[in-house]
N, C-alpha and C. Protein backbone atom coordinates (compact mmCIF):
# COMPACT_ATOMS: atom_id res chain seq x y z
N UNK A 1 0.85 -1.18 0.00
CA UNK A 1 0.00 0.00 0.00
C UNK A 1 0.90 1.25 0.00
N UNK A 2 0.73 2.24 -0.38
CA UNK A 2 1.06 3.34 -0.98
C UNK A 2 1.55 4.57 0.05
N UNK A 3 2.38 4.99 0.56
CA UNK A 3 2.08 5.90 1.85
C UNK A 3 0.71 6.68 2.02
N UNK A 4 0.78 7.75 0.39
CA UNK A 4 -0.75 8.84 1.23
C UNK A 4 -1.66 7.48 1.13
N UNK A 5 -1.91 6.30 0.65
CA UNK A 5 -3.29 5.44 0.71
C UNK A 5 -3.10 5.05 2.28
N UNK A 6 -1.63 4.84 3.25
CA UNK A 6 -1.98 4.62 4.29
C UNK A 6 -2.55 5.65 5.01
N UNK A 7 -1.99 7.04 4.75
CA UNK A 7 -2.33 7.29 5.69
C UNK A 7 -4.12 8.46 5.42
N UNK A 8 -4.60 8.10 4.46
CA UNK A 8 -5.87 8.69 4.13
C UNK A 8 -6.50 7.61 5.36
N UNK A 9 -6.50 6.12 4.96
CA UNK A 9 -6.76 5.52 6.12
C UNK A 9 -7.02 5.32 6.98
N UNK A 10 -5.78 5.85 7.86
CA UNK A 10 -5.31 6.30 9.22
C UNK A 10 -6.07 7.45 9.52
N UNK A 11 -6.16 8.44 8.77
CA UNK A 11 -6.99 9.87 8.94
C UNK A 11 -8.16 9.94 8.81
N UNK A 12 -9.05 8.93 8.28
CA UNK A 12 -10.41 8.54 8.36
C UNK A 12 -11.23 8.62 9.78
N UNK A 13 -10.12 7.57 10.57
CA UNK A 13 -10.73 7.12 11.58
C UNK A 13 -10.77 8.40 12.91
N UNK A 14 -9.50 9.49 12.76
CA UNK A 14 -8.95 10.81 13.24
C UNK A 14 -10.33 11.53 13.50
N UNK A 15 -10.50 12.20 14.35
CA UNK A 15 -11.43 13.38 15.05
C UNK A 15 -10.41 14.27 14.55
N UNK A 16 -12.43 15.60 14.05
CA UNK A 16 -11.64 16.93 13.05
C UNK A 16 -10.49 17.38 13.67
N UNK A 17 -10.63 18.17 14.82
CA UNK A 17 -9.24 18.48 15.92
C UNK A 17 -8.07 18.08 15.60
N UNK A 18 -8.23 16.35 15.54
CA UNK A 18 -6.56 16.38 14.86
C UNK A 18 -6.25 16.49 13.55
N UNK A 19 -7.31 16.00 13.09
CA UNK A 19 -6.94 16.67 11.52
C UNK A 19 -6.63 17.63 11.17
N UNK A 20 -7.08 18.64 11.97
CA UNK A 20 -6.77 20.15 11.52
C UNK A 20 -5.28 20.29 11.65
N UNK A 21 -5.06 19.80 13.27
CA UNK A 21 -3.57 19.64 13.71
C UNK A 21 -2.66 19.07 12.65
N UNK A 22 -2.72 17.87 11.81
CA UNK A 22 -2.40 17.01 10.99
C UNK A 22 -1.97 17.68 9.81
N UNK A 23 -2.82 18.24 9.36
CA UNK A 23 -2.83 19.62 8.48
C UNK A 23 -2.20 20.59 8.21
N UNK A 24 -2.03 21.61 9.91
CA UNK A 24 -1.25 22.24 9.88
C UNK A 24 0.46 21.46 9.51
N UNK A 25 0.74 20.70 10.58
CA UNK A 25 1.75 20.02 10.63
C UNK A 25 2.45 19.32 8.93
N UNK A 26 1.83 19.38 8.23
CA UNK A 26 1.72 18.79 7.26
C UNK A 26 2.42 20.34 5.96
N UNK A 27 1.44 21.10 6.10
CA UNK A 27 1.84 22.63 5.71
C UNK A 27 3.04 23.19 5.98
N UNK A 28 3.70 23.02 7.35
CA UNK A 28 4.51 22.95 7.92
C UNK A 28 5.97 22.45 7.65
N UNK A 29 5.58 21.23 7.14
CA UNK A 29 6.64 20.33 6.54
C UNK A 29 6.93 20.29 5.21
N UNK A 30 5.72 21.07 4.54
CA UNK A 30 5.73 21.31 3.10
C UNK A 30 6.43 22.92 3.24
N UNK A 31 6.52 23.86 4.00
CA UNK A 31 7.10 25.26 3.88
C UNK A 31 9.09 24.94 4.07
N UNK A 32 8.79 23.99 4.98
CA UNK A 32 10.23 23.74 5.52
C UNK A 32 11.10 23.78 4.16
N UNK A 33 10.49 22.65 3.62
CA UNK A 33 11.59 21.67 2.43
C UNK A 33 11.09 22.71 1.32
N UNK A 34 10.53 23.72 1.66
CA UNK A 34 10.46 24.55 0.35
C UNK A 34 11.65 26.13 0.74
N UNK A 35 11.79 26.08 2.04
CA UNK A 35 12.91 26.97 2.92
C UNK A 35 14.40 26.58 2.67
N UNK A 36 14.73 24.84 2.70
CA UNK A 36 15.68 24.24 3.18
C UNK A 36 16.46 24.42 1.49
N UNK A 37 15.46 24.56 0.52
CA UNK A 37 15.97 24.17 -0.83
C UNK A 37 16.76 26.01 -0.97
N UNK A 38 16.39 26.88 -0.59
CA UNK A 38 17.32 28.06 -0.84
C UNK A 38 17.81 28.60 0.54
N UNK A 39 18.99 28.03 0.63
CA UNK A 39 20.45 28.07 1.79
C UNK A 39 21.03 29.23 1.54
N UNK A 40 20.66 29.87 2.91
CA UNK A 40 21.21 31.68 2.99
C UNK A 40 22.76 31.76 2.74
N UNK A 41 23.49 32.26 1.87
CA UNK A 41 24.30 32.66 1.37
C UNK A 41 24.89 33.24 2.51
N UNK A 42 26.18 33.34 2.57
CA UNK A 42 27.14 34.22 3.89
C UNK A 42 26.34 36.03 3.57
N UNK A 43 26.30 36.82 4.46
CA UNK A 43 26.15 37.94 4.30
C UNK A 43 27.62 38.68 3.68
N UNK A 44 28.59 38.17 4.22
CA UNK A 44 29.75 38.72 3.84
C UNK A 44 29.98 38.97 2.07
N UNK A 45 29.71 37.48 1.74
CA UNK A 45 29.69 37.54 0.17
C UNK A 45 28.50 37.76 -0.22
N UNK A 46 27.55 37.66 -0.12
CA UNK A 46 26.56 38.59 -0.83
C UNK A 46 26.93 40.41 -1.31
N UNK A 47 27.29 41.20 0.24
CA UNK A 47 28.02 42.41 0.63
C UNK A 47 29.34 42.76 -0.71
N UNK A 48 30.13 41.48 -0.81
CA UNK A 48 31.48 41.72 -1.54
C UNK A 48 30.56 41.72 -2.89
N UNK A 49 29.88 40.40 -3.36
CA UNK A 49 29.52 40.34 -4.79
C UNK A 49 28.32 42.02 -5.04
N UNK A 50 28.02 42.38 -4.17
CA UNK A 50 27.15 43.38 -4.71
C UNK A 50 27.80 44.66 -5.05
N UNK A 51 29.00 44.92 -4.17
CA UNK A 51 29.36 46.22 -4.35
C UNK A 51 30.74 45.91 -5.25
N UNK A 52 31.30 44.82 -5.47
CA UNK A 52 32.20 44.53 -6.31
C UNK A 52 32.74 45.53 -7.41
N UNK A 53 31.67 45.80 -7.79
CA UNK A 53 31.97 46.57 -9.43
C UNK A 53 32.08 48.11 -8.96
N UNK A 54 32.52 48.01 -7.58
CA UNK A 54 32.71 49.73 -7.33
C UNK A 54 34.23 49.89 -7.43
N UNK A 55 34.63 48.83 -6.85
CA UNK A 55 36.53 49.27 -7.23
C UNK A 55 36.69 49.43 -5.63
N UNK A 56 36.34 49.25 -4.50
CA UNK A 56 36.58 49.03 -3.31
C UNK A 56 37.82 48.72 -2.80
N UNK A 57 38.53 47.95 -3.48
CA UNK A 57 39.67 47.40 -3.22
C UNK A 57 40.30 48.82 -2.91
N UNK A 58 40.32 49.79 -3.87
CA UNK A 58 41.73 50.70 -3.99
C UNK A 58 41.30 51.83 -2.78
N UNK A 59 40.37 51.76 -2.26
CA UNK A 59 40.03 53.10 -1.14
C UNK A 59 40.52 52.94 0.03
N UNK A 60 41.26 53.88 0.38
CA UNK A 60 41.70 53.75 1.43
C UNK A 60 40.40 54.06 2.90
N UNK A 61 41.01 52.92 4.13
CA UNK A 61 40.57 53.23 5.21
C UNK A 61 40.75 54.26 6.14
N UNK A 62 39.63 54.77 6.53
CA UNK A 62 40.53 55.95 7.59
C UNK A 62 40.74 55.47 9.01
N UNK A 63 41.76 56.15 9.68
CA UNK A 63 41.98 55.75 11.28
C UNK A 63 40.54 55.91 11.76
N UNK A 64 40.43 55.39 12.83
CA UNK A 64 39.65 55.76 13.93
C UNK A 64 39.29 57.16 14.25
N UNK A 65 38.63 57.47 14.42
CA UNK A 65 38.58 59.06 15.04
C UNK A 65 37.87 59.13 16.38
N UNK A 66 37.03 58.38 16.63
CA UNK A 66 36.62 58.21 17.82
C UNK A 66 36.82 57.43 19.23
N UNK A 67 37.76 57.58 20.09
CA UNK A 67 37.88 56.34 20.98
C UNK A 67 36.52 56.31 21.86
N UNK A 68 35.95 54.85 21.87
CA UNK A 68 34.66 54.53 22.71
C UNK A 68 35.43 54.37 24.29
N UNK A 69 35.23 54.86 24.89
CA UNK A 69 35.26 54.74 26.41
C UNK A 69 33.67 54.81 27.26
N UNK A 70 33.97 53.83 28.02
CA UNK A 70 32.90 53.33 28.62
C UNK A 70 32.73 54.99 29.32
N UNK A 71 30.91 55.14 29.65
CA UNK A 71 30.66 56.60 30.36
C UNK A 71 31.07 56.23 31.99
N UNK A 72 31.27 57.29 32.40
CA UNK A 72 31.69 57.54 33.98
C UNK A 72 30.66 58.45 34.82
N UNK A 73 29.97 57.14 35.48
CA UNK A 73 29.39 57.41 36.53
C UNK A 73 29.42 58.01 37.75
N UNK A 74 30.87 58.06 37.74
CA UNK A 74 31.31 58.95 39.01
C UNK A 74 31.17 60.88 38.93
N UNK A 75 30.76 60.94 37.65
CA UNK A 75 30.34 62.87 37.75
C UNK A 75 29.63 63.12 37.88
């Protein structure tokens, strides 16, 4: 026998309640494997491949200008 022929079956005999449950769960497992099939890319390289064609490489960084120091509670 066929899986969905078992389990139409099986779900016959089921009160609506769980069916609904069954259902959801079911929707559920169908969103997943429709999630799992497009695998999030690093943010990093997405970031590099988008701005790529700006020429990034050659710009220079600037120093720091700001030092973060924690605030002081004592004034």
């Amino acid at each position: 026998m066929a899986t969905a022929q078992r389990l139409y079956q099986v779900t016959k005999q089921l009160p609506e309640s769980v069916l609904e449950e069954l259902l959801d769960f079911a929707e559920f497992l169908r969103q997943r494997k429709s999630c799992s099939k497009r695998q999030p890319e690093n943010i990093a390289k997405r970031i590099r491949r988008r701005f790529n064609d700006l020429g990034g490489e050659a710009l220079p960084i600037p120093e720091r200008q700001v030092t973060r120091l924690p605030p002081r509670w004592d004034q």
